[in-house]
Protein backbone atom coordinates (compact mmCIF):
# COMPACT_ATOMS: atom_id res chain seq x y z
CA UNK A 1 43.86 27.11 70.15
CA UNK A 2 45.07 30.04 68.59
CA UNK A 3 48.48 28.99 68.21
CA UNK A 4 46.77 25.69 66.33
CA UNK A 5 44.90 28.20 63.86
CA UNK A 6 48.00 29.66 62.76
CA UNK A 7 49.42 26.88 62.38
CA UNK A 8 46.78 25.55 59.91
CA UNK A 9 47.33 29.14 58.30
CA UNK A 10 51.05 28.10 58.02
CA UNK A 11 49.45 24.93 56.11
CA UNK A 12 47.88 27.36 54.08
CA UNK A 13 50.32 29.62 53.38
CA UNK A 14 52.81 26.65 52.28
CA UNK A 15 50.32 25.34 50.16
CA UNK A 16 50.21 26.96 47.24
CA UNK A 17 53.57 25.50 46.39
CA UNK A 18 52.19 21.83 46.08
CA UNK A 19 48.42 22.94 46.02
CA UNK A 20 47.93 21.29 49.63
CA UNK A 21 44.56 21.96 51.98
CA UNK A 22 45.24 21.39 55.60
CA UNK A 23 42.75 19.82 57.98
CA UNK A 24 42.33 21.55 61.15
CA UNK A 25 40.45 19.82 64.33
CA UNK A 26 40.49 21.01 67.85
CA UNK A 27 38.27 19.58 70.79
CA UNK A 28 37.89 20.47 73.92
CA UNK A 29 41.15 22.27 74.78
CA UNK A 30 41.77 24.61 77.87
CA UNK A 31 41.56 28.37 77.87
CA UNK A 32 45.37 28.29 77.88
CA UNK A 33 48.30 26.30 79.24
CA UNK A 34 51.80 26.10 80.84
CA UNK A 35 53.53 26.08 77.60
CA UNK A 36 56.01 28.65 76.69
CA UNK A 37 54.01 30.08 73.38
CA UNK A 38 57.95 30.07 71.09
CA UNK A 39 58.47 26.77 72.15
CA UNK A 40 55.14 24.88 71.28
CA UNK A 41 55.41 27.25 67.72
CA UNK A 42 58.96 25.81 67.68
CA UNK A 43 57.63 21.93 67.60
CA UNK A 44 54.72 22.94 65.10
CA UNK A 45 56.88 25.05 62.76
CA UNK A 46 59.11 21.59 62.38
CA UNK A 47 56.31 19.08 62.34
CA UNK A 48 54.24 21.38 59.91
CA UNK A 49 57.55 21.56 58.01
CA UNK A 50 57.88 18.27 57.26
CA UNK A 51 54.48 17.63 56.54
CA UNK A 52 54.06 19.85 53.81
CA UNK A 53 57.42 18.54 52.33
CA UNK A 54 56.70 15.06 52.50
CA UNK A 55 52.85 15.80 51.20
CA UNK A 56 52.25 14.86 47.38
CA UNK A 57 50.69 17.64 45.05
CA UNK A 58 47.13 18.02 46.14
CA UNK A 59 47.07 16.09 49.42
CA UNK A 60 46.01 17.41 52.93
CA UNK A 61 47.70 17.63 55.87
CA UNK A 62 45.77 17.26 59.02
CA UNK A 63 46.06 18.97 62.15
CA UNK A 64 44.47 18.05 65.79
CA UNK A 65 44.50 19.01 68.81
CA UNK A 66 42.49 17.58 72.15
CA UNK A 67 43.00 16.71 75.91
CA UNK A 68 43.77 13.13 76.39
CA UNK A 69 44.01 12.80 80.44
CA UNK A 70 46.69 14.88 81.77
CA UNK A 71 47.94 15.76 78.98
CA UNK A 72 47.63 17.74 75.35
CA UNK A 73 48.06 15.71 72.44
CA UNK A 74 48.65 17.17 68.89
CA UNK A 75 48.50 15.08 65.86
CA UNK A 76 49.66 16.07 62.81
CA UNK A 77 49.33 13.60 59.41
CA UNK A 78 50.14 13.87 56.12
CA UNK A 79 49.31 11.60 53.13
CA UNK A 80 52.98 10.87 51.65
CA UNK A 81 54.54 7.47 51.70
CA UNK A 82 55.09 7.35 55.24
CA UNK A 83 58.27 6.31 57.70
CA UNK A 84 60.29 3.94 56.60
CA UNK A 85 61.17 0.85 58.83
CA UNK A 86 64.87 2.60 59.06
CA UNK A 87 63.06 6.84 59.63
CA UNK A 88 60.51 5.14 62.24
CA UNK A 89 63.51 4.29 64.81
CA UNK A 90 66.15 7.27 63.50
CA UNK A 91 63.64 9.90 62.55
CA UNK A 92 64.34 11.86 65.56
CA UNK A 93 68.15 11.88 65.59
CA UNK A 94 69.89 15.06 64.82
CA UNK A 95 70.63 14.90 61.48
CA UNK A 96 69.32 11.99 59.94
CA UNK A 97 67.74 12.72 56.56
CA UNK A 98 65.50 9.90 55.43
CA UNK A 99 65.86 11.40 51.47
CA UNK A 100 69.20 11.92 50.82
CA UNK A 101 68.16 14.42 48.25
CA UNK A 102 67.12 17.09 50.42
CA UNK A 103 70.69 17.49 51.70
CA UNK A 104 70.37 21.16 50.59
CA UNK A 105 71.22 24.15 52.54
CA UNK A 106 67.94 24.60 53.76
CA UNK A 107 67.25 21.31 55.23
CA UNK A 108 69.95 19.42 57.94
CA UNK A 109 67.57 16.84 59.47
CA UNK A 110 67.39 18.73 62.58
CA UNK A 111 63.46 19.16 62.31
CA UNK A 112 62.06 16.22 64.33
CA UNK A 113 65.32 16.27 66.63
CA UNK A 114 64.44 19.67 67.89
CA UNK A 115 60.75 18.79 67.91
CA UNK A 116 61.76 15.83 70.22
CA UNK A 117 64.32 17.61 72.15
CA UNK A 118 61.89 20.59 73.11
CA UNK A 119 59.11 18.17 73.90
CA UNK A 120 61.40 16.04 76.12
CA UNK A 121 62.18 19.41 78.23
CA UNK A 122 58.57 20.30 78.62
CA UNK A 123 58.17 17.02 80.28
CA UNK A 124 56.27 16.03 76.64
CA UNK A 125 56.98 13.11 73.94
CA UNK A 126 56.94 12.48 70.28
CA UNK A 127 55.73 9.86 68.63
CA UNK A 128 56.22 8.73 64.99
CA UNK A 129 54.01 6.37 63.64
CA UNK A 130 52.51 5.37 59.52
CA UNK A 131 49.04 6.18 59.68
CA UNK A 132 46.71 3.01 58.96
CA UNK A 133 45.41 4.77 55.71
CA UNK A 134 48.57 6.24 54.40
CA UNK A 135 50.77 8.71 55.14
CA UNK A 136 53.53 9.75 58.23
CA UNK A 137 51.70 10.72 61.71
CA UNK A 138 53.58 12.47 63.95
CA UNK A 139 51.96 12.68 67.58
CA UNK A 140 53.46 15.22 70.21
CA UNK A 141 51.84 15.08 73.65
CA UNK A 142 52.55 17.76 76.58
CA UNK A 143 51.68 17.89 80.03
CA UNK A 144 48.75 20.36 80.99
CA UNK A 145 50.52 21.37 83.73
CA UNK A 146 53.75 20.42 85.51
């Protein structure tokens, strides 16, 4: 939980660039789990990342958190245009950059790869979906305990 809360404070923190708010909803989760702390900060930092870039000026990116099962899902949604047919199945490769414009120096298309790559080794997945509403939704879901 309070890994969550600073992520939303990340959200807000990032914001002022494209006047974003972030959504934050937690339910229900345990008093701590078997997560190394860097590496669940690791897959937010990225997710949150990409979020706020992909977020139009004055949207809201939205944040959850609860206990489905066995397992800890996080949800995090924005309200750009979404995945692409093409970003839904390659997303998640290392380097793929769905907008060939940010080929900067500050952005390889390494974010969700890592994301995935960290969740995979904590027994975790990633999911990328288009939320039904609008927008990218990127679902990451670790075991409570392994």
């Amino acid at each position: 939980q309070e890994l969550l809360s600073a992520a939303a404070q990340d959200i807000e923190n990032l914001r002022k660039k494209k006047h974003l708010s972030c959504s934050l909803q937690i339910k229900d989760l345990p008093g701590g789990l078997l997560v190394p702390k860097d590496k669940l900060q690791r897959i937010l930092s990225n997710l949150i990342d990409n979020a706020v870039q992909y977020s139009p000026d004055g949207g809201t990116v939205f944040l959850s958190a609860q206990v489905r099962g066995t397992m800890l899902q996080i949800c995090i949604k924005d309200q750009g245009d979404g995945f692409s047919g093409e970003a839904l199945l390659l997303a998640a490769d290392e380097f793929y950059r769905a907008d060939p414009s940010r080929g900067s120096k500050e952005h390889f298309g390494l974010g969700l790869s890592i994301a995935k790559q960290i969740a995979t080794e904590l027994g975790g997945t990633i999911l990328l979906e288009n939320a039904p509403e609008k927008g990218a939704l990127v679902t990451v879901s670790l075991p409570l305990s392994r």
